[in-house]
Protein backbone atom coordinates (compact mmCIF):
# COMPACT_ATOMS: atom_id res chain seq x y z
CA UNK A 1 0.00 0.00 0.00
CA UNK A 2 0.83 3.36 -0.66
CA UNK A 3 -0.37 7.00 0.70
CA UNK A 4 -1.14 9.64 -1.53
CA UNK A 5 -2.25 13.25 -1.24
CA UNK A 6 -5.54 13.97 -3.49
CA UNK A 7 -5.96 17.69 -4.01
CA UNK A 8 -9.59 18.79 -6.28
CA UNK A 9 -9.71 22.18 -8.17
CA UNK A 10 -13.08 23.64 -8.73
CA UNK A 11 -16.03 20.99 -9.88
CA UNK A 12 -14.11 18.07 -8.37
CA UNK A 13 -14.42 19.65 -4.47
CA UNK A 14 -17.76 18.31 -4.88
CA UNK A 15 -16.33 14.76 -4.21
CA UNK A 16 -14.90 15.89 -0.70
CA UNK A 17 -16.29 17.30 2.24
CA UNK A 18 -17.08 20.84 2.38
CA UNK A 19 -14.31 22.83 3.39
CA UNK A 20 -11.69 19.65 2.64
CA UNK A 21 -9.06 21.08 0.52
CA UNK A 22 -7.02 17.69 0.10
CA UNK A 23 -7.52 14.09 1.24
CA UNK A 24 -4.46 11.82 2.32
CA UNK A 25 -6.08 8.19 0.82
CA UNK A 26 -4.20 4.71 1.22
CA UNK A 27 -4.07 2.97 -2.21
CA UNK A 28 -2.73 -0.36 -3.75
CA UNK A 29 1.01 0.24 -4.69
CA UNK A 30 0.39 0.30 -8.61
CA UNK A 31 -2.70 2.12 -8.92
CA UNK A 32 -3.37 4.32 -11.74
CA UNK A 33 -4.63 8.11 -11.91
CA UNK A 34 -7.63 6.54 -13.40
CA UNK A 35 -7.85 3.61 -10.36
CA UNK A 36 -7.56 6.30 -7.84
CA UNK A 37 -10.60 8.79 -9.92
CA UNK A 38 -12.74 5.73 -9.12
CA UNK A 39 -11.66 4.91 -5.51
CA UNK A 40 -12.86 8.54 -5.06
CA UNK A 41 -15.79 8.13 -7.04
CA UNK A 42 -15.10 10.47 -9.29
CA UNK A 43 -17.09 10.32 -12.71
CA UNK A 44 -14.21 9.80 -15.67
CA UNK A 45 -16.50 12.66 -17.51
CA UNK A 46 -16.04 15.15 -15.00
CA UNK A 47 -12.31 14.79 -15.26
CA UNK A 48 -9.90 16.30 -17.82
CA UNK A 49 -6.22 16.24 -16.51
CA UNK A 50 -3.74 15.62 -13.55
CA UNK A 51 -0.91 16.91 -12.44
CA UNK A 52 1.95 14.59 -10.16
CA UNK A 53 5.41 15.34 -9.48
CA UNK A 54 4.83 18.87 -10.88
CA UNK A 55 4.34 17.28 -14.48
CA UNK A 56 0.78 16.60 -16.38
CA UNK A 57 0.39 12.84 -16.71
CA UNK A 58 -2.02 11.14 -18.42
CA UNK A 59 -4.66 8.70 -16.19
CA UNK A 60 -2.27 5.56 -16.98
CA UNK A 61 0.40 7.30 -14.52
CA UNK A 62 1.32 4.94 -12.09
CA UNK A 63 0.97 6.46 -8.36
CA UNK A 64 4.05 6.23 -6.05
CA UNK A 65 4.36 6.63 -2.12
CA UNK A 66 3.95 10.38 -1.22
CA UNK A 67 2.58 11.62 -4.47
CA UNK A 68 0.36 14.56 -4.43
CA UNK A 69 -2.11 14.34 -7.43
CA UNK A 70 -3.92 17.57 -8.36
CA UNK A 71 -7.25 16.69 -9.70
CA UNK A 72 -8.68 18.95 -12.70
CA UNK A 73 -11.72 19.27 -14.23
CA UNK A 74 -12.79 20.07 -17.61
CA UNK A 75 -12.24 23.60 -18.34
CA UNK A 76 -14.99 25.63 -20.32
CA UNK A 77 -14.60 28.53 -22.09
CA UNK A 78 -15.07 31.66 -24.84
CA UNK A 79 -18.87 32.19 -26.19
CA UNK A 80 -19.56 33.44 -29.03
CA UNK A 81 -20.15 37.06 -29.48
CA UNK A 82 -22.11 37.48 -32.66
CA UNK A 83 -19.37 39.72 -33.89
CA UNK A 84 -18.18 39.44 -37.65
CA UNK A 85 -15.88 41.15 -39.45
């Protein structure tokens, strides 16, 4: 087993307690970005990207002991203005 620090940005608080900026979880040594999205019970759809180590990694990444994994959701963005030129 391994410990890992889980840190949410914005949509993905709604899988913690309210006020819990980051959860320390216990997790099989070998588990994945993706395995530890559904430990959490995070929907896959809701999710767009993580960052461990201070790199982006895709949701294959293997975990190791003391990672910190930010969690980020989809981002949204621009409208359109109705604007030509």
């Amino acid at each position: 087993m391994i410990r890992v620090t889980v840190r949410p940005f914005s949509d993905l608080r709604k899988f913690f307690r309210q006020g819990e900026e980051s959860r320390e979880v216990e997790v099989p040594t070998g588990t994945t970005v993706r395995q530890l999205l559904v430990l959490l019970g995070v929907d896959y759809g809701e999710f767009w990207r993580a960052s461990v180590r201070d790199t982006l990694v895709d949701d294959n990444t293997v975990l190791q002991d003391g990672d910190e994994a930010l969690l980020f959701p989809p981002v949204a963005g621009g409208a359109e203005t109705g604007i030509s030129l």
